[in-house]
N, C-alpha and C. Protein backbone atom coordinates (compact mmCIF):
# COMPACT_ATOMS: atom_id res chain seq x y z
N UNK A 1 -0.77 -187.40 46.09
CA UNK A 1 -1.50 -186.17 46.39
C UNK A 1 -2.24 -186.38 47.71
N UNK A 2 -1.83 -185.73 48.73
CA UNK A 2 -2.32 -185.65 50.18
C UNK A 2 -3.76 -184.99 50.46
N UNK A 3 -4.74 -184.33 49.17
CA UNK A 3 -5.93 -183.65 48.93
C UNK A 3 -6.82 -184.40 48.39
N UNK A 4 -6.17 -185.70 47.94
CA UNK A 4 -7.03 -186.29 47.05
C UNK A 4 -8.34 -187.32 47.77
N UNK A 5 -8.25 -187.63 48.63
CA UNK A 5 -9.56 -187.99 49.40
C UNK A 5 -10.23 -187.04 49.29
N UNK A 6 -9.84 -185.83 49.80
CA UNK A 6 -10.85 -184.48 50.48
C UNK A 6 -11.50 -183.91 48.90
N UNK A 7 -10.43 -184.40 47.56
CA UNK A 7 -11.31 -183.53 46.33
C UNK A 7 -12.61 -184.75 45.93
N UNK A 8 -12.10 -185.74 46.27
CA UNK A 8 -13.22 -187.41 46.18
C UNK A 8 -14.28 -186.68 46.96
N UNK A 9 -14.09 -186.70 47.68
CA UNK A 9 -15.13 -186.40 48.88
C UNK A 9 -16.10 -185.57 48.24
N UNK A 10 -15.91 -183.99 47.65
CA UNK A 10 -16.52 -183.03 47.36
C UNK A 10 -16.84 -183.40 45.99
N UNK A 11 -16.38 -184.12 45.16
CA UNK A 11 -16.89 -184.69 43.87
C UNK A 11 -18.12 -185.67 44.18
N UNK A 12 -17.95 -186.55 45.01
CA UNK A 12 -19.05 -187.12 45.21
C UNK A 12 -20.14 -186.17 46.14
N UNK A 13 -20.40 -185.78 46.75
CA UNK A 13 -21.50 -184.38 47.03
C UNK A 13 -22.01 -183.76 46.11
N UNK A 14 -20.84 -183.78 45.20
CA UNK A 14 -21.59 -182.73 43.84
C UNK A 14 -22.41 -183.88 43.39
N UNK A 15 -22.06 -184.40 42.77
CA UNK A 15 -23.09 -185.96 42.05
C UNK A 15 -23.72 -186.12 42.70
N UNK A 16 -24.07 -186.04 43.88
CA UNK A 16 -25.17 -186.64 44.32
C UNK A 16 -26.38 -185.72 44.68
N UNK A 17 -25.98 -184.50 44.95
CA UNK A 17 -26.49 -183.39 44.87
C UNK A 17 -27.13 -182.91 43.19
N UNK A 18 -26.58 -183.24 42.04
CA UNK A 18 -26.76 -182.99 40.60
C UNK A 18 -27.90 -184.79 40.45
N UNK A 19 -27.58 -185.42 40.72
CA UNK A 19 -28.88 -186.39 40.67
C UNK A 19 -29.98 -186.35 41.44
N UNK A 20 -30.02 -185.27 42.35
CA UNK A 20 -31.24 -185.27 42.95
C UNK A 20 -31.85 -184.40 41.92
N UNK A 21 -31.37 -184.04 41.11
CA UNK A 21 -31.89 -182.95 39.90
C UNK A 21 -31.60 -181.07 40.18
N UNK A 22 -30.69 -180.97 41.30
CA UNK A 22 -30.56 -179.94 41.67
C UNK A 22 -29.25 -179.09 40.99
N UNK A 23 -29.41 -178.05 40.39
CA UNK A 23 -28.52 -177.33 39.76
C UNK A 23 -27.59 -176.58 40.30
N UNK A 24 -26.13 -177.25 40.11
CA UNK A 24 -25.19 -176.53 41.59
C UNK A 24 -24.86 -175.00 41.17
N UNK A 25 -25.17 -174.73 39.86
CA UNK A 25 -24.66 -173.00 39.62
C UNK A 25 -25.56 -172.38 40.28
N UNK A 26 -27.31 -172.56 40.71
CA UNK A 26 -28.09 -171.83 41.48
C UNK A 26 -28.54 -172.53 42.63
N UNK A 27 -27.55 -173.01 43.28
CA UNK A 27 -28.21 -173.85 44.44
C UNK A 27 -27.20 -172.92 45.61
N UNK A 28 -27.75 -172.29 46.52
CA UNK A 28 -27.58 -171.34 47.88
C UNK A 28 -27.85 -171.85 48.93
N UNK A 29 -26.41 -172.24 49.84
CA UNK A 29 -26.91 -172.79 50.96
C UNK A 29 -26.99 -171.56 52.20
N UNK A 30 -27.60 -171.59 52.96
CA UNK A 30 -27.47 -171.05 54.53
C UNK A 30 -26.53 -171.76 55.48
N UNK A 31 -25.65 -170.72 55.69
CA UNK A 31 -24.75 -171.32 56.72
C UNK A 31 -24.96 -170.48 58.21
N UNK A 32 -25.50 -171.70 58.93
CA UNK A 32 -24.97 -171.12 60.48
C UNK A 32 -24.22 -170.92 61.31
N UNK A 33 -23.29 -169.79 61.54
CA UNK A 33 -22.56 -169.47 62.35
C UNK A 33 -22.67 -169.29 63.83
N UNK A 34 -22.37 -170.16 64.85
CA UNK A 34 -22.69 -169.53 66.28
C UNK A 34 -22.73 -168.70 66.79
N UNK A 35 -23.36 -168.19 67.21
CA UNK A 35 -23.13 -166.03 67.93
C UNK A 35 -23.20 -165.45 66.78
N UNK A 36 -24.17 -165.51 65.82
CA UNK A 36 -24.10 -164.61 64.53
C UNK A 36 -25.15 -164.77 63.82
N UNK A 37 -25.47 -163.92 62.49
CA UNK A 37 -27.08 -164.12 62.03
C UNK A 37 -26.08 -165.11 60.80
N UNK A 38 -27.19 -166.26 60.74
CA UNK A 38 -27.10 -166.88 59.19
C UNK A 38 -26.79 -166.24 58.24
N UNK A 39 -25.93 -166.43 57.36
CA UNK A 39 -25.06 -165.96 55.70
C UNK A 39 -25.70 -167.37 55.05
N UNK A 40 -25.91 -166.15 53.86
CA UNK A 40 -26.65 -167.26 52.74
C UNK A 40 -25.29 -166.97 51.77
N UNK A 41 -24.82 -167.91 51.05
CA UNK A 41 -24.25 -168.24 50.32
C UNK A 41 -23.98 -169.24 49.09
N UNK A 42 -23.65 -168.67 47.67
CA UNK A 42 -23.71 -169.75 46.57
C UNK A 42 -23.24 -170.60 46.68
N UNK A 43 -23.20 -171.81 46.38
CA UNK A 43 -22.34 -173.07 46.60
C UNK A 43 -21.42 -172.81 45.25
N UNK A 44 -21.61 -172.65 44.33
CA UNK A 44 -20.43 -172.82 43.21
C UNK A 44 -19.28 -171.50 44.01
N UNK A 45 -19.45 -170.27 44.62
CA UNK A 45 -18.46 -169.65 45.01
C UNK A 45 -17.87 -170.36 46.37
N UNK A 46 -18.72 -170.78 46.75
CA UNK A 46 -17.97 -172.04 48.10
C UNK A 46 -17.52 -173.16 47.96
N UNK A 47 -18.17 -173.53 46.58
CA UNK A 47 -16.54 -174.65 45.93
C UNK A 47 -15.27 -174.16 45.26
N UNK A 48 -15.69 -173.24 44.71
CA UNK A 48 -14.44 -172.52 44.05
C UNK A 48 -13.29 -172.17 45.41
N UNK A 49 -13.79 -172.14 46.80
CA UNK A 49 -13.12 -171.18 47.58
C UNK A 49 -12.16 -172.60 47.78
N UNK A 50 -13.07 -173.68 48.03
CA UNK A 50 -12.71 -175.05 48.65
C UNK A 50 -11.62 -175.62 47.88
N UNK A 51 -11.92 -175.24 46.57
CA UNK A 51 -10.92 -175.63 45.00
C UNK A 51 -9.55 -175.11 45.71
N UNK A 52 -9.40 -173.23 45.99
CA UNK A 52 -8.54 -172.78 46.09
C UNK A 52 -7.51 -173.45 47.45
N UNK A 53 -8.21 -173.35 48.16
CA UNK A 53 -7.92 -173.68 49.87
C UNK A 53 -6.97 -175.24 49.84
N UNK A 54 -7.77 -175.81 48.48
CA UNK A 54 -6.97 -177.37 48.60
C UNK A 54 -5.55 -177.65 48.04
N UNK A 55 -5.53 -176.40 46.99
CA UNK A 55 -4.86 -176.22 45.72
C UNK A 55 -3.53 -175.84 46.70
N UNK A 56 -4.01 -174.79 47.60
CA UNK A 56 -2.85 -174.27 48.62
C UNK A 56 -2.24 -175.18 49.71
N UNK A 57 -2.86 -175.83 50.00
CA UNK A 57 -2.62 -176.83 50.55
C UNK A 57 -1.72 -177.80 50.14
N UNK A 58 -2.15 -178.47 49.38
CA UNK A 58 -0.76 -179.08 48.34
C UNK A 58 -0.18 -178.41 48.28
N UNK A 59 0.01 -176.90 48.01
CA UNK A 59 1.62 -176.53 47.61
C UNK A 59 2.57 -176.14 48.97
N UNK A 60 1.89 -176.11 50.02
CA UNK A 60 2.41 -175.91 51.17
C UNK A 60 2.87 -177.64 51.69
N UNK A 61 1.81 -178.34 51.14
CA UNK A 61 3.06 -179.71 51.99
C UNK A 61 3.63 -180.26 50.95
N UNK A 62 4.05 -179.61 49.56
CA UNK A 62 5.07 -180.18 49.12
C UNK A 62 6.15 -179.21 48.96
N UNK A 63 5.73 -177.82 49.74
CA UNK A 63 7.05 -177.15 50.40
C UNK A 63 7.94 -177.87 51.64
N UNK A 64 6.86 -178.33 52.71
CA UNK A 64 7.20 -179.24 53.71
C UNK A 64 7.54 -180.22 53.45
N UNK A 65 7.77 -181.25 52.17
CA UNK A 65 7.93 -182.34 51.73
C UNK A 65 9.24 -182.02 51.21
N UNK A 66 9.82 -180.66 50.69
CA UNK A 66 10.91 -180.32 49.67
C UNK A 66 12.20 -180.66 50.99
N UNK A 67 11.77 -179.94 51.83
CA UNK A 67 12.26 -179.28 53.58
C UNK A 67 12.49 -180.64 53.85
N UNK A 68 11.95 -181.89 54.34
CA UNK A 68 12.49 -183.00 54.86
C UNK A 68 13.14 -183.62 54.37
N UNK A 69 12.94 -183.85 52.81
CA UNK A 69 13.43 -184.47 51.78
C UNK A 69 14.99 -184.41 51.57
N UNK A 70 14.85 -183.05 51.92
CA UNK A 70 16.30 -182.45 51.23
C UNK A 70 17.09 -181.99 52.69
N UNK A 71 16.93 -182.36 54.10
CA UNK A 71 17.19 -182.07 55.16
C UNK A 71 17.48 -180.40 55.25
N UNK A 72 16.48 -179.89 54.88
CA UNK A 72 16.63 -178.20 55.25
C UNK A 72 15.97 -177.48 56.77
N UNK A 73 16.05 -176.41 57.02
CA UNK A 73 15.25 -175.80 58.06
C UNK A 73 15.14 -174.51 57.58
N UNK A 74 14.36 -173.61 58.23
CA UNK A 74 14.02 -172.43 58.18
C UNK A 74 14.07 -171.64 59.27
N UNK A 75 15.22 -170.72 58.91
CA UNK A 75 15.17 -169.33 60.26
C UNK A 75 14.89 -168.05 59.81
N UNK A 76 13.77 -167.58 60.79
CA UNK A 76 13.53 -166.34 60.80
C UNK A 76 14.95 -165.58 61.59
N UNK A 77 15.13 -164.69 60.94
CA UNK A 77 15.84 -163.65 61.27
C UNK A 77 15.71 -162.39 61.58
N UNK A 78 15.69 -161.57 62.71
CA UNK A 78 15.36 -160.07 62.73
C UNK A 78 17.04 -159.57 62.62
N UNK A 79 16.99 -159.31 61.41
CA UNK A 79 18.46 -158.22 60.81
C UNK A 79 18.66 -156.98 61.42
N UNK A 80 17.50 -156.47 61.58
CA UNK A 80 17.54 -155.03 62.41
C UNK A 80 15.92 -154.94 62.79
N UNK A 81 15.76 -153.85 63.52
CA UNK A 81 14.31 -153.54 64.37
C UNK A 81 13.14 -153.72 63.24
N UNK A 82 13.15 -153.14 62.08
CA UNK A 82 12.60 -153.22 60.78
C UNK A 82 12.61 -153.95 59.54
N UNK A 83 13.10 -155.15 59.91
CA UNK A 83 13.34 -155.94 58.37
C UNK A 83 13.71 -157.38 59.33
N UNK A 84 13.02 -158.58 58.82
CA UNK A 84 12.87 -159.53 59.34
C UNK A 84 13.09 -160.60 57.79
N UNK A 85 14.06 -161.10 58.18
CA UNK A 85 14.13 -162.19 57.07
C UNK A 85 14.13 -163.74 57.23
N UNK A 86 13.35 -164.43 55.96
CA UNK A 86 13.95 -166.01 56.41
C UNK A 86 14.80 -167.08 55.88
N UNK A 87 15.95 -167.27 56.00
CA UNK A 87 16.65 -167.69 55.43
C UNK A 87 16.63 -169.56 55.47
N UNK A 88 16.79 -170.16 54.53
CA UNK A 88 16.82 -171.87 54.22
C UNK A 88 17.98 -172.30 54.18
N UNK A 89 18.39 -172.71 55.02
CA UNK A 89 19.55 -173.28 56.06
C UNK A 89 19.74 -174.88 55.63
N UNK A 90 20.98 -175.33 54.74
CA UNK A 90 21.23 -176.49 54.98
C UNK A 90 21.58 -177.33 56.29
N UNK A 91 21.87 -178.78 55.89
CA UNK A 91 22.24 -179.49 57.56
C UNK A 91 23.81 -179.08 57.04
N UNK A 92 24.41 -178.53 56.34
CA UNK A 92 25.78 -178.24 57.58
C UNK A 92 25.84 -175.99 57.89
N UNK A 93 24.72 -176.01 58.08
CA UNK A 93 24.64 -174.30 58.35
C UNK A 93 24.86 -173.83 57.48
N UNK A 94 24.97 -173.58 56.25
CA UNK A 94 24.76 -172.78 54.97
C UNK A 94 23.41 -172.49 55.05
N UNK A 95 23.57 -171.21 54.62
CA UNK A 95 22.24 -170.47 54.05
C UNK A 95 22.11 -170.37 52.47
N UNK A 96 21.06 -171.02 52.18
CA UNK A 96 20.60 -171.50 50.54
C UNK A 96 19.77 -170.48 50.25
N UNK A 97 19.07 -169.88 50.96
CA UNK A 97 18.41 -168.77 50.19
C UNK A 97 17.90 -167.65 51.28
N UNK A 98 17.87 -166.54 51.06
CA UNK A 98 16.82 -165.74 51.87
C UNK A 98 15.91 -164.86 51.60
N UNK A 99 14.60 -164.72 51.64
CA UNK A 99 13.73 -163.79 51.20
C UNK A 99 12.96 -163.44 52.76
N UNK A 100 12.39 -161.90 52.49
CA UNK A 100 11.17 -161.59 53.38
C UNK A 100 9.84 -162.43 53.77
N UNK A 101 9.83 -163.18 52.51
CA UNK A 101 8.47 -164.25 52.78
C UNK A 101 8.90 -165.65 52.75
N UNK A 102 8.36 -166.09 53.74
CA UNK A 102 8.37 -167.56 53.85
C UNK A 102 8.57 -168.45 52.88
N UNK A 103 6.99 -168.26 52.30
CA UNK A 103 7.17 -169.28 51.24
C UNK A 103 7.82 -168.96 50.13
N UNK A 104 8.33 -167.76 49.56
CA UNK A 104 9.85 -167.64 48.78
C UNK A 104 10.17 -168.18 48.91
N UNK A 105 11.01 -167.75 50.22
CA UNK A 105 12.44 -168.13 50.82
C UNK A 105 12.62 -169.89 50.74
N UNK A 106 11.34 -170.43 50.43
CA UNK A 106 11.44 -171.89 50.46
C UNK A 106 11.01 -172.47 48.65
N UNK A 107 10.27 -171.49 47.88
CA UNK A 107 10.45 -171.46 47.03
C UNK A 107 11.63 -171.48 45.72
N UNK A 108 12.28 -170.35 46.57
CA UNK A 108 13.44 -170.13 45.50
C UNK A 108 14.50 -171.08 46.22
N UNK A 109 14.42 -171.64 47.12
CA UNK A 109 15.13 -172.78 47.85
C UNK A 109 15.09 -173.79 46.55
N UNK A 110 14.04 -174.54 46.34
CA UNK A 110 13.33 -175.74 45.38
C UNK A 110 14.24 -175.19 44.34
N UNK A 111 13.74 -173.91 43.41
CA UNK A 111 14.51 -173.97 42.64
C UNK A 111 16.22 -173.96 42.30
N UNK A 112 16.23 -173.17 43.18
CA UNK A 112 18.01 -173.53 43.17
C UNK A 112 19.20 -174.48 43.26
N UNK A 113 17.85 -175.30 44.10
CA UNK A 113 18.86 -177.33 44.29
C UNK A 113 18.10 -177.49 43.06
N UNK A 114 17.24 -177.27 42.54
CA UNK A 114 16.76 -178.09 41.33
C UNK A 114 17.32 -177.95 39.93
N UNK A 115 18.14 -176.76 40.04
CA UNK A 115 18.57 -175.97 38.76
C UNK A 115 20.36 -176.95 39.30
N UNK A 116 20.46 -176.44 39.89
CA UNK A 116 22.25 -177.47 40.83
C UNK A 116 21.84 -178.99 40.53
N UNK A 117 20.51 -179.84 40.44
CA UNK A 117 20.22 -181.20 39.98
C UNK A 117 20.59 -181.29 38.63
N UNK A 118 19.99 -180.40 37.58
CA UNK A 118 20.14 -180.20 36.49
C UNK A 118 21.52 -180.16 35.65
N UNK A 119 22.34 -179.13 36.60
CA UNK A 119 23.33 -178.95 36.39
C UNK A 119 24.57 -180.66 36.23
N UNK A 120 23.89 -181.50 36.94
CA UNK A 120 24.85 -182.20 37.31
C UNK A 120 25.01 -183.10 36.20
């Protein structure tokens, strides 16, 4: 897991922050933004965001991990003026899948060699 320092990291903040005796469900930090007035904000909704952000993260580099692994690429395609697709391109030019969204198109990639693994 390529997140797992960064969730260490924020686990230990919390503990150490919860032994100073401070309660993280009502604890509000102020954040300063440059060129802007200070936003006060909860910390439990700014870990939850941090939760999400990491969660996505992993699943995006073990989309990028599926992609090297399995020697694939990804082309965008404009089919016509209005519809743009991306198709997952083996190394001998086959197209393995295509959807409108990216991470589909690399999604239903995974599953389809994985269901063809199965198969075997």
């Amino acid at each position: 897991m390529k997140t797992g320092t960064t969730k260490l990291l924020i686990q230990l903040l919390k503990a150490v922050i919860e032994n100073e005796g401070i309660n993280l469900n009502t604890l509000n930090i102020k954040i300063n933004i440059e060129n802007s007035e200070p936003v006060e904000a909860e910390f439990s909704k700014i870990s939850a965001a941090s939760d999400l952000e990491l969660e996505q993260l992993q699943t995006e580099l073990a989309r990028l991990d599926f992609l090297v692994e399995n020697r694939l690429r990804v082309e965008r395609w404009n089919t016509n003026p209005s519809a743009e697709f991306y198709y997952v391109m083996n190394d001998e030019d086959v197209s393995i899948t295509r959807h409108e969204d990216l991470r589909t198109a690399v999604d239903l990639a995974m599953e389809k060699l994985k269901k063809e693994e199965e198969e075997q």
